[in-house]
PDB file of N, CA and C in Angstrom:
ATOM      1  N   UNK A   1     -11.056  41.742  69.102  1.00  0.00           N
ATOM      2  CA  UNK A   1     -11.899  40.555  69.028  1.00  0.00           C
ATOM      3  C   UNK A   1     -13.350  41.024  69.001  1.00  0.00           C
ATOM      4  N   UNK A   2     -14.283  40.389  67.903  1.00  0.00           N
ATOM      5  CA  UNK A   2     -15.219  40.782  67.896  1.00  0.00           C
ATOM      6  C   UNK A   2     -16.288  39.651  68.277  1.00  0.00           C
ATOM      7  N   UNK A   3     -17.799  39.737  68.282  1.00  0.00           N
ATOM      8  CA  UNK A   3     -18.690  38.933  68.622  1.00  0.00           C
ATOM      9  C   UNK A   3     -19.190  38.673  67.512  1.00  0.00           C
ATOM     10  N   UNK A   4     -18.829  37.838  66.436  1.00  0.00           N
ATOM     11  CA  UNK A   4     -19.740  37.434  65.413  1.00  0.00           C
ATOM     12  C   UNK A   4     -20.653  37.448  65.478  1.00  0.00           C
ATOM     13  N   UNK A   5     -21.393  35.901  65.987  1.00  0.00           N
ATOM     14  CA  UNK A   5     -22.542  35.665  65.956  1.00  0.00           C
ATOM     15  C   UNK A   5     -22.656  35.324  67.376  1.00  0.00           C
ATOM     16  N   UNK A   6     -23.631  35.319  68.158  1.00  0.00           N
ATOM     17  CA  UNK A   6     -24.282  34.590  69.501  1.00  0.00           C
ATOM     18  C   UNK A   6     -25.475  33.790  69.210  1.00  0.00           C
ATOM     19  N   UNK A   7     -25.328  32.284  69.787  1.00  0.00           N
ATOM     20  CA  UNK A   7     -26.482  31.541  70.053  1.00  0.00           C
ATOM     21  C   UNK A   7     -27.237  31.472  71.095  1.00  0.00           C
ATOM     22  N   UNK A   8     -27.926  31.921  71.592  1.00  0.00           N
ATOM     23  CA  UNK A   8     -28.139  31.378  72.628  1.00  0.00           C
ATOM     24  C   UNK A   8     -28.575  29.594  72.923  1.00  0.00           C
ATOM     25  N   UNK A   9     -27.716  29.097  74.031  1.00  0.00           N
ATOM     26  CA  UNK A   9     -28.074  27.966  74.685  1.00  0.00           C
ATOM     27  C   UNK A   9     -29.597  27.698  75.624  1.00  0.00           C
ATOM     28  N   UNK A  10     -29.272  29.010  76.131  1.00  0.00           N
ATOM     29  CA  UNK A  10     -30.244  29.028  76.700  1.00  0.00           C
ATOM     30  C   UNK A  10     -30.762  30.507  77.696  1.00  0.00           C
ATOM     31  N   UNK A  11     -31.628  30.927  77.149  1.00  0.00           N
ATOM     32  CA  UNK A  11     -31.786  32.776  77.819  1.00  0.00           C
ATOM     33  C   UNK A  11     -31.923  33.063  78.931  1.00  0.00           C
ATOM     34  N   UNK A  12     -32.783  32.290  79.518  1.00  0.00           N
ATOM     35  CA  UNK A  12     -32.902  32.156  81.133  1.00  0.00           C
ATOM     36  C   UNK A  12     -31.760  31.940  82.154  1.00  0.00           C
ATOM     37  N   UNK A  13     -30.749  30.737  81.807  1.00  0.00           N
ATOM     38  CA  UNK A  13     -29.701  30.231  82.401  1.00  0.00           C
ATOM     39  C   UNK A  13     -28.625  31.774  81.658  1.00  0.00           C
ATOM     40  N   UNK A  14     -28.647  32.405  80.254  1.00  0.00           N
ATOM     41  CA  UNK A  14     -28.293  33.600  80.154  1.00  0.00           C
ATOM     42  C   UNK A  14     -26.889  32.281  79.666  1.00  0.00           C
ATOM     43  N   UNK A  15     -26.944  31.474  78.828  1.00  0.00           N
ATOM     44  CA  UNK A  15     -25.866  30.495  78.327  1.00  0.00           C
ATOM     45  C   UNK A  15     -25.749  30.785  76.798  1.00  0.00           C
ATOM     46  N   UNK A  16     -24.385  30.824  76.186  1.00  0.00           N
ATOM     47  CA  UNK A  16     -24.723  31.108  74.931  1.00  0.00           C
ATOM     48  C   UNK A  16     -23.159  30.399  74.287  1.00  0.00           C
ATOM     49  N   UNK A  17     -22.973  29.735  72.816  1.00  0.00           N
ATOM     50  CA  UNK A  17     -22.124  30.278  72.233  1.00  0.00           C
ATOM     51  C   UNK A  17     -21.737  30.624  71.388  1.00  0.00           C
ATOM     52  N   UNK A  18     -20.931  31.518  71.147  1.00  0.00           N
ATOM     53  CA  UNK A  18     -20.405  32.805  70.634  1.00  0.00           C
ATOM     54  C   UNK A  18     -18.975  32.416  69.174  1.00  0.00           C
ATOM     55  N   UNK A  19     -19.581  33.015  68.479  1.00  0.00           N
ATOM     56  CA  UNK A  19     -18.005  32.857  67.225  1.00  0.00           C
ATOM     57  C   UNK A  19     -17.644  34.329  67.566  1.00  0.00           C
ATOM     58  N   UNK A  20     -16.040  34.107  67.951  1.00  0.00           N
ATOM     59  CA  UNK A  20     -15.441  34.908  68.538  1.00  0.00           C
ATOM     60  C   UNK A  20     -14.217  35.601  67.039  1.00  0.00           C
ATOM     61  N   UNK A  21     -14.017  36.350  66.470  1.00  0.00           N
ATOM     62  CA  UNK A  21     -13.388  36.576  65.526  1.00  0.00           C
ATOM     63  C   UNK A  21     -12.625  38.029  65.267  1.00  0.00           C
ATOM     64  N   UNK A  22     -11.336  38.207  64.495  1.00  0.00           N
ATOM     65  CA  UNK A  22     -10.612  38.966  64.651  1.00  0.00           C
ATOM     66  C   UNK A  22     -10.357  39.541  63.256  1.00  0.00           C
ATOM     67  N   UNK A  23     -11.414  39.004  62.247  1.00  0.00           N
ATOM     68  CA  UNK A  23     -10.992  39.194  60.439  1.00  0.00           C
ATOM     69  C   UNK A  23     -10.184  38.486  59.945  1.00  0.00           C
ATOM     70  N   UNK A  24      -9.275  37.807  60.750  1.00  0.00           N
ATOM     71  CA  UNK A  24      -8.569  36.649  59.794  1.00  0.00           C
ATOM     72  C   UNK A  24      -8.689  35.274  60.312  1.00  0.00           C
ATOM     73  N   UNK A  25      -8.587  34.733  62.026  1.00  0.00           N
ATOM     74  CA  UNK A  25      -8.913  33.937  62.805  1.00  0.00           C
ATOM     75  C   UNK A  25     -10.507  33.796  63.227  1.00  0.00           C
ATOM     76  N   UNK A  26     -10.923  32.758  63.573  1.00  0.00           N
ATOM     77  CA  UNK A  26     -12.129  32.935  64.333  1.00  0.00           C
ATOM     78  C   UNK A  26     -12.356  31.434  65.059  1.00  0.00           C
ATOM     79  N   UNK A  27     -12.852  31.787  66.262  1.00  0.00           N
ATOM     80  CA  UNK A  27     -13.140  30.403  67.512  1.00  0.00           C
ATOM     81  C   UNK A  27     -14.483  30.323  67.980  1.00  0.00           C
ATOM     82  N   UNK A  28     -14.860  29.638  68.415  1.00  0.00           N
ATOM     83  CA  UNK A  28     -16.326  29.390  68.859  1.00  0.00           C
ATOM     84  C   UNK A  28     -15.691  29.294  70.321  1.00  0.00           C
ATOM     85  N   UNK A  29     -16.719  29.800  71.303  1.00  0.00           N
ATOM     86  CA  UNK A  29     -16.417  30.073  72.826  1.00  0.00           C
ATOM     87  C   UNK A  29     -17.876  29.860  73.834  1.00  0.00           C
ATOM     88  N   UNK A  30     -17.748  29.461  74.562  1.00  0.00           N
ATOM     89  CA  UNK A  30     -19.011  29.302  75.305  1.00  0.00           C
ATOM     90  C   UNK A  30     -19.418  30.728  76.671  1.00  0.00           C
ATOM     91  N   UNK A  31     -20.110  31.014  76.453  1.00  0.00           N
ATOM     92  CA  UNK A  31     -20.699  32.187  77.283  1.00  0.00           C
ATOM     93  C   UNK A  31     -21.766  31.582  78.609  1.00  0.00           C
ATOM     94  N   UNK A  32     -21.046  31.854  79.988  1.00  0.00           N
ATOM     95  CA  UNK A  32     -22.050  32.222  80.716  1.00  0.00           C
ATOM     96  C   UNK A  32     -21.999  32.494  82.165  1.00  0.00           C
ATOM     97  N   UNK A  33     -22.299  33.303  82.650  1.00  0.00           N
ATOM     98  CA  UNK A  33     -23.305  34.274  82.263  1.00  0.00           C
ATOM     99  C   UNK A  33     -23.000  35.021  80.911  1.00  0.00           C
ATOM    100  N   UNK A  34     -23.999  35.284  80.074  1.00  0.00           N
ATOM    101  CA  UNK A  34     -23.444  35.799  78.325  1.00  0.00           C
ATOM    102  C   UNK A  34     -23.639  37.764  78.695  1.00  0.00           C
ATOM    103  N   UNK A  35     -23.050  38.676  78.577  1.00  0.00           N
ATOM    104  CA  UNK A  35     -23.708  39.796  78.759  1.00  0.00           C
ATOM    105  C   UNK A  35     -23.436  40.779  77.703  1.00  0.00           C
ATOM    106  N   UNK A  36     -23.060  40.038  76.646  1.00  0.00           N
ATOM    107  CA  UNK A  36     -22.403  40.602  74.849  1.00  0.00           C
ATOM    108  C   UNK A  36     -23.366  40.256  74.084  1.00  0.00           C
ATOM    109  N   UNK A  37     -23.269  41.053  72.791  1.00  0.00           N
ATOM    110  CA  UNK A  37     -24.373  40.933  71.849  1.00  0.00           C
ATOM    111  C   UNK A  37     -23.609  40.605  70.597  1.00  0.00           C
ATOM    112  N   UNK A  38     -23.926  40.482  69.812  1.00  0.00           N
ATOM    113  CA  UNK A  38     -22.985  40.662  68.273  1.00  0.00           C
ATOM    114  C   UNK A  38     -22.914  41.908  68.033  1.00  0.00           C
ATOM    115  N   UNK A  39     -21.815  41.991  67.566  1.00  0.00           N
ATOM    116  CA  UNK A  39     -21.074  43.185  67.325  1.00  0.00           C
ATOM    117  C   UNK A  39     -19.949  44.156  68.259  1.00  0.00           C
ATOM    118  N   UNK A  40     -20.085  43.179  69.348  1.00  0.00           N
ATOM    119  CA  UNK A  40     -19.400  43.828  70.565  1.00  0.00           C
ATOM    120  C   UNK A  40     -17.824  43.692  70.561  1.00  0.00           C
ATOM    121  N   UNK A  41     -16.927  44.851  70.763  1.00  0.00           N
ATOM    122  CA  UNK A  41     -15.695  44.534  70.869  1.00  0.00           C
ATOM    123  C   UNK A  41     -15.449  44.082  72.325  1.00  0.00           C
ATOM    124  N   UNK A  42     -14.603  42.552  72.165  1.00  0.00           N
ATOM    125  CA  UNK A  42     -14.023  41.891  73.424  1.00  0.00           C
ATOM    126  C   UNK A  42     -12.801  42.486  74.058  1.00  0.00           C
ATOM    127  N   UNK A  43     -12.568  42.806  75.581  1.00  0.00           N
ATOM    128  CA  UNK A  43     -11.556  43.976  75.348  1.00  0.00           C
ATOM    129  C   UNK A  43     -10.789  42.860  76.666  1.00  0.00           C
ATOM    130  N   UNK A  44     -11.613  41.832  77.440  1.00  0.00           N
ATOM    131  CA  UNK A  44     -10.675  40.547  77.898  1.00  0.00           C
ATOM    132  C   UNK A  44     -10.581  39.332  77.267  1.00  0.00           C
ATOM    133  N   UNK A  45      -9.224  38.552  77.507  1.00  0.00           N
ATOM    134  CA  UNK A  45      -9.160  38.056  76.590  1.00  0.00           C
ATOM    135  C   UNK A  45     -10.504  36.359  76.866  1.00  0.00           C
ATOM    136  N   UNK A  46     -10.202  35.732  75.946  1.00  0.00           N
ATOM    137  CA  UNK A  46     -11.058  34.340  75.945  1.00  0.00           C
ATOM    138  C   UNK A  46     -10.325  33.473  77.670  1.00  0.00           C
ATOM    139  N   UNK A  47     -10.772  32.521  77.878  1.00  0.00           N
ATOM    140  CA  UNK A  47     -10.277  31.183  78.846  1.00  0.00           C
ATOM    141  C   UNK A  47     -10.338  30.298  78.661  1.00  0.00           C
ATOM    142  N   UNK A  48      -8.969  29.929  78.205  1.00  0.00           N
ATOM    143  CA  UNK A  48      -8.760  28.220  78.097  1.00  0.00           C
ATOM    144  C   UNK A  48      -9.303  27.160  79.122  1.00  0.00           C
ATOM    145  N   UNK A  49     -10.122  26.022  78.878  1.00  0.00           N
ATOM    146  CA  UNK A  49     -10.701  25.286  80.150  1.00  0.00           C
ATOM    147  C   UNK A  49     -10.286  23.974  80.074  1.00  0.00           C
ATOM    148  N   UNK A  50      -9.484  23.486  80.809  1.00  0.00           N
ATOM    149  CA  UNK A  50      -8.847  22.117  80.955  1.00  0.00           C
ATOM    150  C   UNK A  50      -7.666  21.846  79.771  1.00  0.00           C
ATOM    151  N   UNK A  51      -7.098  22.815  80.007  1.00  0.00           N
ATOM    152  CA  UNK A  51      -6.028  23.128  78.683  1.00  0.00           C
ATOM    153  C   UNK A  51      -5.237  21.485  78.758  1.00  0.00           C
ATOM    154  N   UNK A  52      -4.781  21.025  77.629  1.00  0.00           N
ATOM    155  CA  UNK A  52      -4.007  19.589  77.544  1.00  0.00           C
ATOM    156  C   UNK A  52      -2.946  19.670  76.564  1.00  0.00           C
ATOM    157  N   UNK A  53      -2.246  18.805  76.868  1.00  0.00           N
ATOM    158  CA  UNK A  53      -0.928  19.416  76.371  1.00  0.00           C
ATOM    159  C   UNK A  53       0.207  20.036  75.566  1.00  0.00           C
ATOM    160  N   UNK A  54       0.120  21.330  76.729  1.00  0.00           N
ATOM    161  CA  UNK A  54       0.571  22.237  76.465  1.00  0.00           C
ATOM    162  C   UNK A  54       2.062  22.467  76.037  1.00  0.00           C
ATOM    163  N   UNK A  55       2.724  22.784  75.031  1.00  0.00           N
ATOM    164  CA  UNK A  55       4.323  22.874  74.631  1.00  0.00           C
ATOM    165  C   UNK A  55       4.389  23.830  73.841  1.00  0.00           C
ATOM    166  N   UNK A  56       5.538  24.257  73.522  1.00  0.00           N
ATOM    167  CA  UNK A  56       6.465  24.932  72.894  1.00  0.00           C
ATOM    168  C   UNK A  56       6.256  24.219  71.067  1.00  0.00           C
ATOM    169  N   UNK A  57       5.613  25.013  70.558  1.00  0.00           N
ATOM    170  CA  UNK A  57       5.328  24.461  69.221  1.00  0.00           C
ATOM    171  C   UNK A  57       6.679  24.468  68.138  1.00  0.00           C
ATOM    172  N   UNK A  58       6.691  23.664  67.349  1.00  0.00           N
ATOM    173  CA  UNK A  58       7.589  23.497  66.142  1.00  0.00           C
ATOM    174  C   UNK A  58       6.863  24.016  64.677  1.00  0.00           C
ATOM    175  N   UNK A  59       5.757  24.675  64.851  1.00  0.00           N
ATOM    176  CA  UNK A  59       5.491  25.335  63.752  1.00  0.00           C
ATOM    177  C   UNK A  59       5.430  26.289  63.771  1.00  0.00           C
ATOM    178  N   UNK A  60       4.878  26.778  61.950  1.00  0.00           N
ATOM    179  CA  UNK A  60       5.296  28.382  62.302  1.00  0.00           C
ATOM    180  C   UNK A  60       4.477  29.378  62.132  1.00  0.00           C
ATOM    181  N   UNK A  61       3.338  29.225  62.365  1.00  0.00           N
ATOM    182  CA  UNK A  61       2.039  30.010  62.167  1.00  0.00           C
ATOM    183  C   UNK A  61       0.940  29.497  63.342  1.00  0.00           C
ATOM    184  N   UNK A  62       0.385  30.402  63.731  1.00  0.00           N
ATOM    185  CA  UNK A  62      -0.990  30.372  64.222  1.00  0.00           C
ATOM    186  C   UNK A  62      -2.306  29.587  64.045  1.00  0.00           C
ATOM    187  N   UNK A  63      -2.514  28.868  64.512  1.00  0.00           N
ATOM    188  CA  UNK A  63      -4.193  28.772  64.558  1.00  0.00           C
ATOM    189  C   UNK A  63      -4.918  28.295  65.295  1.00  0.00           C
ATOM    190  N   UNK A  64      -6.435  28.272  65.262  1.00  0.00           N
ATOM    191  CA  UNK A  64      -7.251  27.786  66.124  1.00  0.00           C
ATOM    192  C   UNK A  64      -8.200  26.778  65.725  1.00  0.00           C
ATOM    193  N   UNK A  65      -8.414  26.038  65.908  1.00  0.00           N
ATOM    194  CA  UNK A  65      -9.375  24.968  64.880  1.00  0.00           C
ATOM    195  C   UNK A  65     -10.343  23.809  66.358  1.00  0.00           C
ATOM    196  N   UNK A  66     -11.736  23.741  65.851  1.00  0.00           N
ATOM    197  CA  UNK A  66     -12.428  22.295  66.502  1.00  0.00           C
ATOM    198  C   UNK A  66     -11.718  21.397  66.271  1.00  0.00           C
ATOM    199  N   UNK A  67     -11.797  20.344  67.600  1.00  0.00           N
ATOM    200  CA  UNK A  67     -11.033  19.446  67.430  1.00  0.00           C
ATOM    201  C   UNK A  67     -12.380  18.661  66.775  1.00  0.00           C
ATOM    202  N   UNK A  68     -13.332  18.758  66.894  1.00  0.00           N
ATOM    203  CA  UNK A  68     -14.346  17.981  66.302  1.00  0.00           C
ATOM    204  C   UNK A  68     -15.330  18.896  65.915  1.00  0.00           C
ATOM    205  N   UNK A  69     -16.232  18.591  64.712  1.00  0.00           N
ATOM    206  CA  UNK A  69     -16.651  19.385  64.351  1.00  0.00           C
ATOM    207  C   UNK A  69     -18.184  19.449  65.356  1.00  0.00           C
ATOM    208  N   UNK A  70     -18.729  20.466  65.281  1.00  0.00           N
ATOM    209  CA  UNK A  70     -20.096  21.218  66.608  1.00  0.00           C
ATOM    210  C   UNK A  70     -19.688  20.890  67.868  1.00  0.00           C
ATOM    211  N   UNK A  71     -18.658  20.732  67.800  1.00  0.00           N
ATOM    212  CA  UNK A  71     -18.099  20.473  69.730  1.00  0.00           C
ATOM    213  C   UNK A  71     -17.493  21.675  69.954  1.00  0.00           C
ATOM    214  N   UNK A  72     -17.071  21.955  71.449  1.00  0.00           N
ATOM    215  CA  UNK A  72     -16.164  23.147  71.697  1.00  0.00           C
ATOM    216  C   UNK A  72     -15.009  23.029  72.358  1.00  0.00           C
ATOM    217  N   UNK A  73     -14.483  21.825  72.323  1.00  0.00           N
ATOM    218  CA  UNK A  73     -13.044  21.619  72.006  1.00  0.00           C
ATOM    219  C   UNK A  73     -12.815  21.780  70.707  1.00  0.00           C
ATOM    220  N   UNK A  74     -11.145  22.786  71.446  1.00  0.00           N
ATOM    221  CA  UNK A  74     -10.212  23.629  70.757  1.00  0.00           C
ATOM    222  C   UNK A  74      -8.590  22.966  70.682  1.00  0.00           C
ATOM    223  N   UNK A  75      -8.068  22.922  69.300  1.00  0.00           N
ATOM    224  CA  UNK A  75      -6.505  23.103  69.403  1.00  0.00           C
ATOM    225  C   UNK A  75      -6.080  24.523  68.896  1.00  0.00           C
ATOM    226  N   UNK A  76      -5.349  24.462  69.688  1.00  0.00           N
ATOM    227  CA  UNK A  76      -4.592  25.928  69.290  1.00  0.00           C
ATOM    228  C   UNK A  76      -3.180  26.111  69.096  1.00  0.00           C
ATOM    229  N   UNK A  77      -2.592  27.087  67.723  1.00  0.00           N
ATOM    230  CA  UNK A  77      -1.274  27.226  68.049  1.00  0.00           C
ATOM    231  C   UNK A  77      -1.106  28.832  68.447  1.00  0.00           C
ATOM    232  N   UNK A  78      -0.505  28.990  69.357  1.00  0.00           N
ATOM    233  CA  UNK A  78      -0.317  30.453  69.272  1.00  0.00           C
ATOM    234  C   UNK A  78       0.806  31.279  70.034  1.00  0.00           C
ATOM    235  N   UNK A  79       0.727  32.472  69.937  1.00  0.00           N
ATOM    236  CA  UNK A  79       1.697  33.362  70.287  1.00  0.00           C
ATOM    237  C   UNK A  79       1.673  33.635  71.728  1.00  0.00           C
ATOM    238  N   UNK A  80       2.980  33.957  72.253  1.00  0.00           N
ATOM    239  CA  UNK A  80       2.941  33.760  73.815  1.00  0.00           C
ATOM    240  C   UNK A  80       2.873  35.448  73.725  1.00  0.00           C
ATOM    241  N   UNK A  81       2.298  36.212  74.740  1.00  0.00           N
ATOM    242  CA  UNK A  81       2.155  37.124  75.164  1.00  0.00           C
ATOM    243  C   UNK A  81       2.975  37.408  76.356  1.00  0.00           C
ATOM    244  N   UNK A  82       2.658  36.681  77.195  1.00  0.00           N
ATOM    245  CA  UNK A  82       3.011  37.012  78.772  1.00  0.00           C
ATOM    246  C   UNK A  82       3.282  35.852  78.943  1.00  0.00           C
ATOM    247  N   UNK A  83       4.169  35.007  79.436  1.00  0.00           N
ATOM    248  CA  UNK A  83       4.889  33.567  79.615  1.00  0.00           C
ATOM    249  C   UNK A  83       4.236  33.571  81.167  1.00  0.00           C
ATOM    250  N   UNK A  84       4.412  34.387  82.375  1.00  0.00           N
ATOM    251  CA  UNK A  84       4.343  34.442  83.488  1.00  0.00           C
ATOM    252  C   UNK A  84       2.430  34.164  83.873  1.00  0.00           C
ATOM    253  N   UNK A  85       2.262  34.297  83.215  1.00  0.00           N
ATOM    254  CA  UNK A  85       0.669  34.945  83.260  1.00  0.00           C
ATOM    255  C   UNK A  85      -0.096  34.451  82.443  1.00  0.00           C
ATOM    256  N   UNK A  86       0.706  33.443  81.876  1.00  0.00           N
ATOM    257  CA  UNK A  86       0.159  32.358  80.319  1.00  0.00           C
ATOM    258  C   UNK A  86      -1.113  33.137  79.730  1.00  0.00           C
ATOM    259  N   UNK A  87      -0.961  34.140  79.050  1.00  0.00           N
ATOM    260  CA  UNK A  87      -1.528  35.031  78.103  1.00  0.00           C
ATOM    261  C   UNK A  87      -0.816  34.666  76.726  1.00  0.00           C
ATOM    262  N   UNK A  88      -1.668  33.942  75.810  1.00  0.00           N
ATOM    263  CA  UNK A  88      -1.167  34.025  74.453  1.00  0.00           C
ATOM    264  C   UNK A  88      -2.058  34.715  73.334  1.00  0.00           C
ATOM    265  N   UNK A  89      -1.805  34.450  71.989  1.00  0.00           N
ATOM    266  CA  UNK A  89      -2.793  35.007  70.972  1.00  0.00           C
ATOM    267  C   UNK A  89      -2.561  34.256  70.231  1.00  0.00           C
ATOM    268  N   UNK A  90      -3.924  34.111  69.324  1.00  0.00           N
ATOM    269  CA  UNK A  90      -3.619  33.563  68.109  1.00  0.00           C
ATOM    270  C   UNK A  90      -4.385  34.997  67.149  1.00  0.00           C
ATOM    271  N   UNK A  91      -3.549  35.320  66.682  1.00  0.00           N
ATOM    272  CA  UNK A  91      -4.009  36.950  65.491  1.00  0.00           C
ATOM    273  C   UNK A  91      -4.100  37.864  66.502  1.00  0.00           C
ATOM    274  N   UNK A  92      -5.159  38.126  66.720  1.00  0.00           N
ATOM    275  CA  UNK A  92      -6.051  39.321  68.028  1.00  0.00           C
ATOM    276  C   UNK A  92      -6.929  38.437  68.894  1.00  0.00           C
ATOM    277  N   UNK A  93      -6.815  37.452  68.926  1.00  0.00           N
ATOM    278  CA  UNK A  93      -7.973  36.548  69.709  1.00  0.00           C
ATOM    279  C   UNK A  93      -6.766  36.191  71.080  1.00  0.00           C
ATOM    280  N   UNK A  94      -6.831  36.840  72.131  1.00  0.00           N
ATOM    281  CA  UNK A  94      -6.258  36.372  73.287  1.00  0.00           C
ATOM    282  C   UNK A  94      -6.985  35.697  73.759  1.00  0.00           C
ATOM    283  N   UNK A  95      -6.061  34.705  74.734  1.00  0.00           N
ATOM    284  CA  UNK A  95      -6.411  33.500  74.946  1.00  0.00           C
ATOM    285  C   UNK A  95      -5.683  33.370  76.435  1.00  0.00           C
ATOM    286  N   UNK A  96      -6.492  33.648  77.998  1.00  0.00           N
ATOM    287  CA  UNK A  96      -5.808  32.893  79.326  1.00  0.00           C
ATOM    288  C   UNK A  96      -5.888  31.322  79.319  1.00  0.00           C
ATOM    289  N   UNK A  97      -4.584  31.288  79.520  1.00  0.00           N
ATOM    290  CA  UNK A  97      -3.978  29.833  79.715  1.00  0.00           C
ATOM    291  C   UNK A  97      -4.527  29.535  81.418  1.00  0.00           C
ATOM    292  N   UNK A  98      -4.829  28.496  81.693  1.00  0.00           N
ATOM    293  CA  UNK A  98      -5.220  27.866  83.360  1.00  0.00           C
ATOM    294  C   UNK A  98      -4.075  28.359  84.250  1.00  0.00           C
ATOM    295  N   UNK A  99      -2.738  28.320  83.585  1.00  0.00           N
ATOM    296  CA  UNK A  99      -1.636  28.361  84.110  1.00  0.00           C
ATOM    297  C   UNK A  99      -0.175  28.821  83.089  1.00  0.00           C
ATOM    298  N   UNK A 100       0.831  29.084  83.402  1.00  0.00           N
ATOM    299  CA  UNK A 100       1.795  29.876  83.217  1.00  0.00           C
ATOM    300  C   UNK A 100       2.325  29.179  81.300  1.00  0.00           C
ATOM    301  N   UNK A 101       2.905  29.620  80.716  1.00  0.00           N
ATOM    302  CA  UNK A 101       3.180  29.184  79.482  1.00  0.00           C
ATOM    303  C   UNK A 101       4.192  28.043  79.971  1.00  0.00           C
ATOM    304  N   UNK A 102       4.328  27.546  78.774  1.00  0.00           N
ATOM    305  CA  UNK A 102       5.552  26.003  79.084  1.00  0.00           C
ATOM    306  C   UNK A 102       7.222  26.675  79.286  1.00  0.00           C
ATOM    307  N   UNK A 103       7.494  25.975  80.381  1.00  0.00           N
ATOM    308  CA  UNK A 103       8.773  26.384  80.743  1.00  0.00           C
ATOM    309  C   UNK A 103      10.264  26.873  79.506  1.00  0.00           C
ATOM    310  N   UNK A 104      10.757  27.700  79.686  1.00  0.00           N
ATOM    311  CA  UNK A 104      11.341  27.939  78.845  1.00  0.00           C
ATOM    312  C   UNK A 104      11.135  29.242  77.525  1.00  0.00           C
ATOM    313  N   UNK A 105       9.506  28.872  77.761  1.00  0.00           N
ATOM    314  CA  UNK A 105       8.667  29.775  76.646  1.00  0.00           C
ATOM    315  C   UNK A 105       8.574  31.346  76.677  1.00  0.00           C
ATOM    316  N   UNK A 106       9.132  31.987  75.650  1.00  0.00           N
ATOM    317  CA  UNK A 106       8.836  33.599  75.829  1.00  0.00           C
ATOM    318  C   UNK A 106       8.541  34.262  75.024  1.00  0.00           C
ATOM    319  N   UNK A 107       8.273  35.853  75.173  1.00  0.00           N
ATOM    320  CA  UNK A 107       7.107  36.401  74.313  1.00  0.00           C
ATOM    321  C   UNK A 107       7.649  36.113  72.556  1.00  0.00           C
ATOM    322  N   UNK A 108       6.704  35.816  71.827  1.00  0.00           N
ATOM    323  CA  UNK A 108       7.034  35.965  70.621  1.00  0.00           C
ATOM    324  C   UNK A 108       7.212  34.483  70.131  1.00  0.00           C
ATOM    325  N   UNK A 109       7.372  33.346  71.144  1.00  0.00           N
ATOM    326  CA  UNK A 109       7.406  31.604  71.007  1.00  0.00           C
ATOM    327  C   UNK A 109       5.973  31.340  70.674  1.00  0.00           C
ATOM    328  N   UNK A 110       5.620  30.643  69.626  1.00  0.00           N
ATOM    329  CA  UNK A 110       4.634  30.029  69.483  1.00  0.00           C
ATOM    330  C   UNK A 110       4.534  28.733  70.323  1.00  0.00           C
ATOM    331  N   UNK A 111       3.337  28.792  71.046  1.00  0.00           N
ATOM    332  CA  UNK A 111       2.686  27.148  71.994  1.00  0.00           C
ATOM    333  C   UNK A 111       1.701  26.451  71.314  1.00  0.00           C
ATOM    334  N   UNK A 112       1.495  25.538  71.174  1.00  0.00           N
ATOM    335  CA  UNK A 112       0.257  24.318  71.132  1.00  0.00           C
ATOM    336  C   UNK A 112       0.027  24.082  72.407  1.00  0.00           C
ATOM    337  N   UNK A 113      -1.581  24.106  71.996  1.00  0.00           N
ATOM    338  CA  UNK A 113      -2.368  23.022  73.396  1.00  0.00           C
ATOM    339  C   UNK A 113      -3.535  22.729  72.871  1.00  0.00           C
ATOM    340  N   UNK A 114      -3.827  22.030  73.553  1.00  0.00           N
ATOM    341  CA  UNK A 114      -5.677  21.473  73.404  1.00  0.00           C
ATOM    342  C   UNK A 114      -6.473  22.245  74.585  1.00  0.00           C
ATOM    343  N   UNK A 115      -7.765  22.495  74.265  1.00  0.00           N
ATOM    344  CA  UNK A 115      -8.554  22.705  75.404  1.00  0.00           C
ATOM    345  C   UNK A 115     -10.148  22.201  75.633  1.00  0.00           C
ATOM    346  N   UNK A 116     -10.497  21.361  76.345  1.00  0.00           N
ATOM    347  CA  UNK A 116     -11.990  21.717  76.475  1.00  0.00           C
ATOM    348  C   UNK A 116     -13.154  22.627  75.691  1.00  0.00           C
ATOM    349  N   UNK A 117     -12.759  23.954  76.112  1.00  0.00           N
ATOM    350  CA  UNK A 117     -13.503  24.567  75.668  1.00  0.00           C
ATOM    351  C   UNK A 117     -12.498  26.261  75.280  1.00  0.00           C
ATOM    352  N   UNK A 118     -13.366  27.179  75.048  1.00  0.00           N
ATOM    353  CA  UNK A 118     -12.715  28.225  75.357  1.00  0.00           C
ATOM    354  C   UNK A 118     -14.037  29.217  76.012  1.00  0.00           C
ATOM    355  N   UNK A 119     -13.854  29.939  76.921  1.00  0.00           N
ATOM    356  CA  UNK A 119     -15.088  30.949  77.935  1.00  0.00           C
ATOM    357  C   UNK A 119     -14.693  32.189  77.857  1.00  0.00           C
ATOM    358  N   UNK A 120     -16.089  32.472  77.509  1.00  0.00           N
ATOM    359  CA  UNK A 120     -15.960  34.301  77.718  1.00  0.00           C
ATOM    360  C   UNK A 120     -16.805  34.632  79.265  1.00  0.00           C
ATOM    361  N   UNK A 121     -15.767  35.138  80.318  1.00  0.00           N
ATOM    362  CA  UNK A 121     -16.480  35.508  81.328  1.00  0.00           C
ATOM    363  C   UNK A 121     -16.993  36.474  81.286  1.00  0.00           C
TER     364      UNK A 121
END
């Protein structure tokens, strides 16, 4: 995961956000405290914030998309990583879930959810 671009929100408060991208996927994420520049490889993953509901998807590909456009609510479909530890991906863009993947769900199951936002701590 790389750091596209960074905005800053604001330099002082050290608030920023960030297009987060992997060469084929890419998410917008909110930073802060921000302590990345562009060009930086992300080596933890993103944080889902007020994730909504979350399931076991019926499709069959990946993605990440605004739910509205210049907002930073996110839907996402993606790959479960770690079910226990609700770690998924969508491409190379990992993604912590608030909480554990949807029951039943294991590595290699694609999930949907909505989120708030997504944070780079």
């Amino acid at each position: 995961m790389i750091v596209k671009k960074l905005t800053w929100l604001s330099e002082v408060a050290r608030e920023a956000e960030l297009i987060i991208s992997d060469g084929k996927y890419e998410c917008v994420a909110f930073s802060q405290p921000c302590d990345v520049r562009e060009g930086d490889d992300l080596k933890e993953p993103l944080h889902a914030f007020m994730v909504n509901n979350l399931m076991i998807s019926r499709e069959s590909s990946c993605s990440i998309m605004p739910l509205q456009p210049n907002k930073l609510a996110q839907q996402c479909i993606a790959e479960v990583v770690d079910a226990e530890n609700g770690l998924v991906k969508v491409g190379n863009i990992e993604i912590a879930l608030e909480g554990k993947a949807p029951p039943r769900a294991l590595p290699g199951d694609l999930v949907e959810f909505s989120c708030a936002r997504l944070d780079l701590w």
